[in-house]
N, C-alpha and C. Protein backbone atom coordinates (compact mmCIF):
# COMPACT_ATOMS: atom_id res chain seq x y z
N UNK A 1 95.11 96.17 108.91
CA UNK A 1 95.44 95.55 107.66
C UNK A 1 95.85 96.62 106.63
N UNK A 2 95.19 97.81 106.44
CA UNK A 2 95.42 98.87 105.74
C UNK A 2 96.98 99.21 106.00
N UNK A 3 97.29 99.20 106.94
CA UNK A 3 98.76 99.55 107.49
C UNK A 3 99.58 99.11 107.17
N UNK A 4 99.33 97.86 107.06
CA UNK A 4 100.12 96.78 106.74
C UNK A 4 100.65 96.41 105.26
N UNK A 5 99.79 96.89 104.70
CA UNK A 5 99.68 96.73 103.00
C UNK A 5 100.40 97.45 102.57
N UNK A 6 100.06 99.29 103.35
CA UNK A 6 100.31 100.46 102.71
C UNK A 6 102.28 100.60 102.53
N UNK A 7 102.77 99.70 104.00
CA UNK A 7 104.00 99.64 104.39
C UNK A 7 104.15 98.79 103.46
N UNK A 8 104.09 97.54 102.99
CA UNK A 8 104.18 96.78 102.58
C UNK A 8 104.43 96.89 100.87
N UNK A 9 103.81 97.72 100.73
CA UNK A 9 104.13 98.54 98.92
C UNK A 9 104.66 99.92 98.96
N UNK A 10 105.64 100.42 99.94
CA UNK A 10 106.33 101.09 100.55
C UNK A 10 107.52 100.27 100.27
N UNK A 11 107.44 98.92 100.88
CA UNK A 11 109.06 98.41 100.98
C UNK A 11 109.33 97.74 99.47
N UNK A 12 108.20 97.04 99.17
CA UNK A 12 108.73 96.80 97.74
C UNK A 12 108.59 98.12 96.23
N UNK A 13 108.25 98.75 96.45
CA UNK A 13 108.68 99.79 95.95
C UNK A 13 109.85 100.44 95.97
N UNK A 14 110.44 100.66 97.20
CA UNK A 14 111.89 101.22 97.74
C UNK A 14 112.84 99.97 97.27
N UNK A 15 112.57 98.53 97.38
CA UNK A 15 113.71 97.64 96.93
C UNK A 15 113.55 97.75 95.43
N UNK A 16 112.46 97.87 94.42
CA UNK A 16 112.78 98.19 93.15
C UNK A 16 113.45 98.74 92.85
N UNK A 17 113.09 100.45 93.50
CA UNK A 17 113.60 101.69 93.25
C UNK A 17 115.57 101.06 93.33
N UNK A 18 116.06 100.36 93.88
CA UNK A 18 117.34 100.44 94.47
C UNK A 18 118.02 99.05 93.51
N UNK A 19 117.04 98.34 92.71
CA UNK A 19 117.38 97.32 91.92
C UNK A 19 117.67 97.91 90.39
N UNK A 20 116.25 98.80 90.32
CA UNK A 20 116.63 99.43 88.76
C UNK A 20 117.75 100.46 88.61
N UNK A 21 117.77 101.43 89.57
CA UNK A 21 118.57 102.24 90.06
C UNK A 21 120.17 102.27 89.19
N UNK A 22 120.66 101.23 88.72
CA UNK A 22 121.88 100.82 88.25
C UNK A 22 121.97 100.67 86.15
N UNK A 23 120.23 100.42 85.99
CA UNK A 23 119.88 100.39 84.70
C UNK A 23 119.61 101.91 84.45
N UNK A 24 119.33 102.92 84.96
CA UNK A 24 119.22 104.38 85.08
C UNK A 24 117.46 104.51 84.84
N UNK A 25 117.17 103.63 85.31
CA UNK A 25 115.47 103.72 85.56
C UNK A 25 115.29 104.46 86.90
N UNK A 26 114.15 104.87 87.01
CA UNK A 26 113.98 105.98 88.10
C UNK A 26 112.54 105.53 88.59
N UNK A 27 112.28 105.93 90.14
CA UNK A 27 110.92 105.48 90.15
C UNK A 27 110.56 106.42 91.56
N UNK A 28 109.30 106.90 91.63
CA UNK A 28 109.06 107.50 92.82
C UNK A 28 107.74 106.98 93.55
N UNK A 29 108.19 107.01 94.73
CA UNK A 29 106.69 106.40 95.66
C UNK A 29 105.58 107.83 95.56
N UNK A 30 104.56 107.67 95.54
CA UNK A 30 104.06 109.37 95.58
C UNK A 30 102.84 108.49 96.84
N UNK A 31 102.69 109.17 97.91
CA UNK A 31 102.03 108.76 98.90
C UNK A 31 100.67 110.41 99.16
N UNK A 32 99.81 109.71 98.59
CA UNK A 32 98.65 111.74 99.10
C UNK A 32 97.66 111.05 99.77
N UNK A 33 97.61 112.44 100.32
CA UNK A 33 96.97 112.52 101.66
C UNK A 33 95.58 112.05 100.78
N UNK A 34 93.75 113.03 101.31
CA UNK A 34 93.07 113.10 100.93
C UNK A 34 92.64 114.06 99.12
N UNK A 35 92.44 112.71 98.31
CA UNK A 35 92.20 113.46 97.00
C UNK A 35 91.06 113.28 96.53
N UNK A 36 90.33 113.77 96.05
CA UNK A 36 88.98 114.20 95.55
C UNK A 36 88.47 113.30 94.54
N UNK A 37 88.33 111.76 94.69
CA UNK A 37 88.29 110.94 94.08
C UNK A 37 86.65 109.67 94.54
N UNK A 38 86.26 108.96 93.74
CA UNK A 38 84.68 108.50 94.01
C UNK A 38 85.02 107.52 95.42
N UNK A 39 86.12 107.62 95.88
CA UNK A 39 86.49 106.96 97.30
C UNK A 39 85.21 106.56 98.27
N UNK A 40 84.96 107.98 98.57
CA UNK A 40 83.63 107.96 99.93
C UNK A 40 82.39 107.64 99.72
N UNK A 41 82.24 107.33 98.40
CA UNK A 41 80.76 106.49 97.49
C UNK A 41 81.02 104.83 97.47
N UNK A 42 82.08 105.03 97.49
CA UNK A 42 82.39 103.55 97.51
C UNK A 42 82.19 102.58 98.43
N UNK A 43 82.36 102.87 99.69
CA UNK A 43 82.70 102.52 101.31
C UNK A 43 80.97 102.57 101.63
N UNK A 44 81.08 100.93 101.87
CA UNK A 44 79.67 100.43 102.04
C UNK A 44 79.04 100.32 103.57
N UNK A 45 80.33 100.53 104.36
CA UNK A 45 80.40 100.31 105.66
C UNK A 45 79.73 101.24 106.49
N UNK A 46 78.38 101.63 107.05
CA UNK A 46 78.07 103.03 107.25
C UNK A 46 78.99 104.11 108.28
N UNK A 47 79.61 103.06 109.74
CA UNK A 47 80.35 103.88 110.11
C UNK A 47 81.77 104.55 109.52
N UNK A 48 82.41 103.63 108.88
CA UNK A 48 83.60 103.90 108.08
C UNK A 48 83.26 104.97 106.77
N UNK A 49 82.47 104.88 106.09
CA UNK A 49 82.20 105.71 104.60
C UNK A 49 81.80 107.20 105.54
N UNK A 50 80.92 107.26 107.13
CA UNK A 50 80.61 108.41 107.83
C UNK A 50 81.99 109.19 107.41
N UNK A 51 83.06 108.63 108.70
CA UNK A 51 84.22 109.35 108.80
C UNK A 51 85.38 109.38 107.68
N UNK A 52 85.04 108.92 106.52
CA UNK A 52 85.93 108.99 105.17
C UNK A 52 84.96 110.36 104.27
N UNK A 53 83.61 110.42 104.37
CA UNK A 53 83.25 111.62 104.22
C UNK A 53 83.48 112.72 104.54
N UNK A 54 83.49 112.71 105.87
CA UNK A 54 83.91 113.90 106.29
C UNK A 54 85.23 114.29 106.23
N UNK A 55 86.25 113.27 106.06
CA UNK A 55 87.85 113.40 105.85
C UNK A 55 87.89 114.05 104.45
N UNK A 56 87.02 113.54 103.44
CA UNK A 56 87.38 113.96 102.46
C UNK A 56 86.76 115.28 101.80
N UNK A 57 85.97 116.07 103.10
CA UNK A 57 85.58 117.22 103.12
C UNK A 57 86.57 118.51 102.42
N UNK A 58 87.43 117.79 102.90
CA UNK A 58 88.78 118.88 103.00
C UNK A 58 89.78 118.42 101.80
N UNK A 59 89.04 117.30 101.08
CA UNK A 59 90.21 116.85 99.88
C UNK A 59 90.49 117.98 98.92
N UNK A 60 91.59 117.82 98.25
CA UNK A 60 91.98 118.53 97.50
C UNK A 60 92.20 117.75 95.87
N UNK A 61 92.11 118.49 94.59
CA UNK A 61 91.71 117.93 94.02
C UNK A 61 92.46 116.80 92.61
N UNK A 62 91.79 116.30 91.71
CA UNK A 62 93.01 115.21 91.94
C UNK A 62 94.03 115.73 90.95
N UNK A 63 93.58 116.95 90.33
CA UNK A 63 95.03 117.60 89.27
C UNK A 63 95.91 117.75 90.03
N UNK A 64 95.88 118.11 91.71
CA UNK A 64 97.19 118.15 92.69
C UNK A 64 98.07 116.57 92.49
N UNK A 65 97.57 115.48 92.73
CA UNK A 65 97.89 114.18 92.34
C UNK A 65 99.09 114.57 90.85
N UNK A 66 97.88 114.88 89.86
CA UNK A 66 98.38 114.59 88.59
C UNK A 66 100.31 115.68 88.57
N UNK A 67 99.78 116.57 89.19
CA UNK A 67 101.19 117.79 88.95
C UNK A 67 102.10 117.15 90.09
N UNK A 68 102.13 116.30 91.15
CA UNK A 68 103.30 115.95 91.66
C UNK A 68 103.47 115.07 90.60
N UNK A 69 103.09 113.96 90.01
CA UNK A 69 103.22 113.04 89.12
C UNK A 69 104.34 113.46 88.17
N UNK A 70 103.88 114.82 87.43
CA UNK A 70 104.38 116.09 86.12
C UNK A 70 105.51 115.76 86.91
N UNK A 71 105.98 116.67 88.20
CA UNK A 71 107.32 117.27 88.87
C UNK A 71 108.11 116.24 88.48
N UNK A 72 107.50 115.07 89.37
CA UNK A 72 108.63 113.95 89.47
C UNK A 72 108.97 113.56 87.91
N UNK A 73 108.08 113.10 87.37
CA UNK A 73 109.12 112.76 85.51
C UNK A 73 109.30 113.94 84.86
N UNK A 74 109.34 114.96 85.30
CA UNK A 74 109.72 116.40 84.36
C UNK A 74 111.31 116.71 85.49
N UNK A 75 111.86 115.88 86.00
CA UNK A 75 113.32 116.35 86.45
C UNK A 75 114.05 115.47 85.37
N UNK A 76 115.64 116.41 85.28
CA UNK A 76 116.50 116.26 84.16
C UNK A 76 117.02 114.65 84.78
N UNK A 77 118.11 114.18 83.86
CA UNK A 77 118.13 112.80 84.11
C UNK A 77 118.94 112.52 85.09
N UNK A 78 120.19 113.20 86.15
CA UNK A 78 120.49 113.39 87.08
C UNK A 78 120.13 113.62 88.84
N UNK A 79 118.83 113.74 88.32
CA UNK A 79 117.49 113.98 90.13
C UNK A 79 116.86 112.44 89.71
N UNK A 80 116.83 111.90 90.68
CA UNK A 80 116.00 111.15 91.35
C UNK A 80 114.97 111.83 92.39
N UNK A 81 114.20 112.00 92.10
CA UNK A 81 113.11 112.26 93.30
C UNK A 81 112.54 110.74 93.59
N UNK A 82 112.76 110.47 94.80
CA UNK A 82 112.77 109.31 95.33
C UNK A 82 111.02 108.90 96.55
N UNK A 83 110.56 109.97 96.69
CA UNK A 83 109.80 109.67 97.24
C UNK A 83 108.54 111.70 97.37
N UNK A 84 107.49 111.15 97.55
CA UNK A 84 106.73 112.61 97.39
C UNK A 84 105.64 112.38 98.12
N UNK A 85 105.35 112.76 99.34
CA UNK A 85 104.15 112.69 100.47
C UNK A 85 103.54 114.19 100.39
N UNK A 86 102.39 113.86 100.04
CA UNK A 86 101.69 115.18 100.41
C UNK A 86 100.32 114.70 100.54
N UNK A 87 99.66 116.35 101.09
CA UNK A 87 97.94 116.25 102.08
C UNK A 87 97.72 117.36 102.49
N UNK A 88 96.56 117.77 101.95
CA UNK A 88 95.92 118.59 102.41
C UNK A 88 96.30 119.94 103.17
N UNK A 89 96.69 121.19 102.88
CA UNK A 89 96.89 121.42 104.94
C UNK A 89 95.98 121.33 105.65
N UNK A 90 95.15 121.44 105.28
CA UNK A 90 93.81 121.52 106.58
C UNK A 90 93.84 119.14 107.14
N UNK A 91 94.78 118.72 106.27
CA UNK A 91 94.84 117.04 106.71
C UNK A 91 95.59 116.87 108.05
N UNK A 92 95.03 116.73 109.45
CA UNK A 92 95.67 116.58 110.45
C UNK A 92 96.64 115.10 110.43
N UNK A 93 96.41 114.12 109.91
CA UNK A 93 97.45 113.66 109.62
C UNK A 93 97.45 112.77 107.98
């Protein structure tokens, strides 16, 4: 279900991006890996909150979040940055 969602505001995001696109609105998907956020406190599930703990061993923290955020609306009005995936290096996937 997670998968499904995540794709799912993936595609309507990308059809915005390509609707406003013509009004000179700009929009970027920003997709991060593990960020250092009350996530793994949250997760009530004991086996699931186990292995989201330990994933988020390795998070990084969430001013990384905030400065791709900066990049993408700090380009001149000619860049579209259209999309921004990042994680961890130590994030195997």
């Amino acid at each position: 279900m997670y998968a499904a969602t995540k794709h799912a505001v993936r595609v309507i995001s990308e059809g915005l991006r390509q609707e406003v696109k013509p009004y000179g609105i700009r929009s970027t998907i920003i997709s991060p890996g593990a960020v250092a956020t009350e996530l793994p406190e949250s997760i009530t599930e004991p086996d699931v909150a186990e292995r989201i703990r330990k994933l988020y061993e390795i998070a990084i923290p969430a001013d990384a979040f905030a400065r791709a955020v900066a990049f993408a609306m700090s380009q001149p009005e000619d860049v579209d940055i259209n999309e921004i995936l990042f994680r961890p290096t130590r994030q195997e996937y």
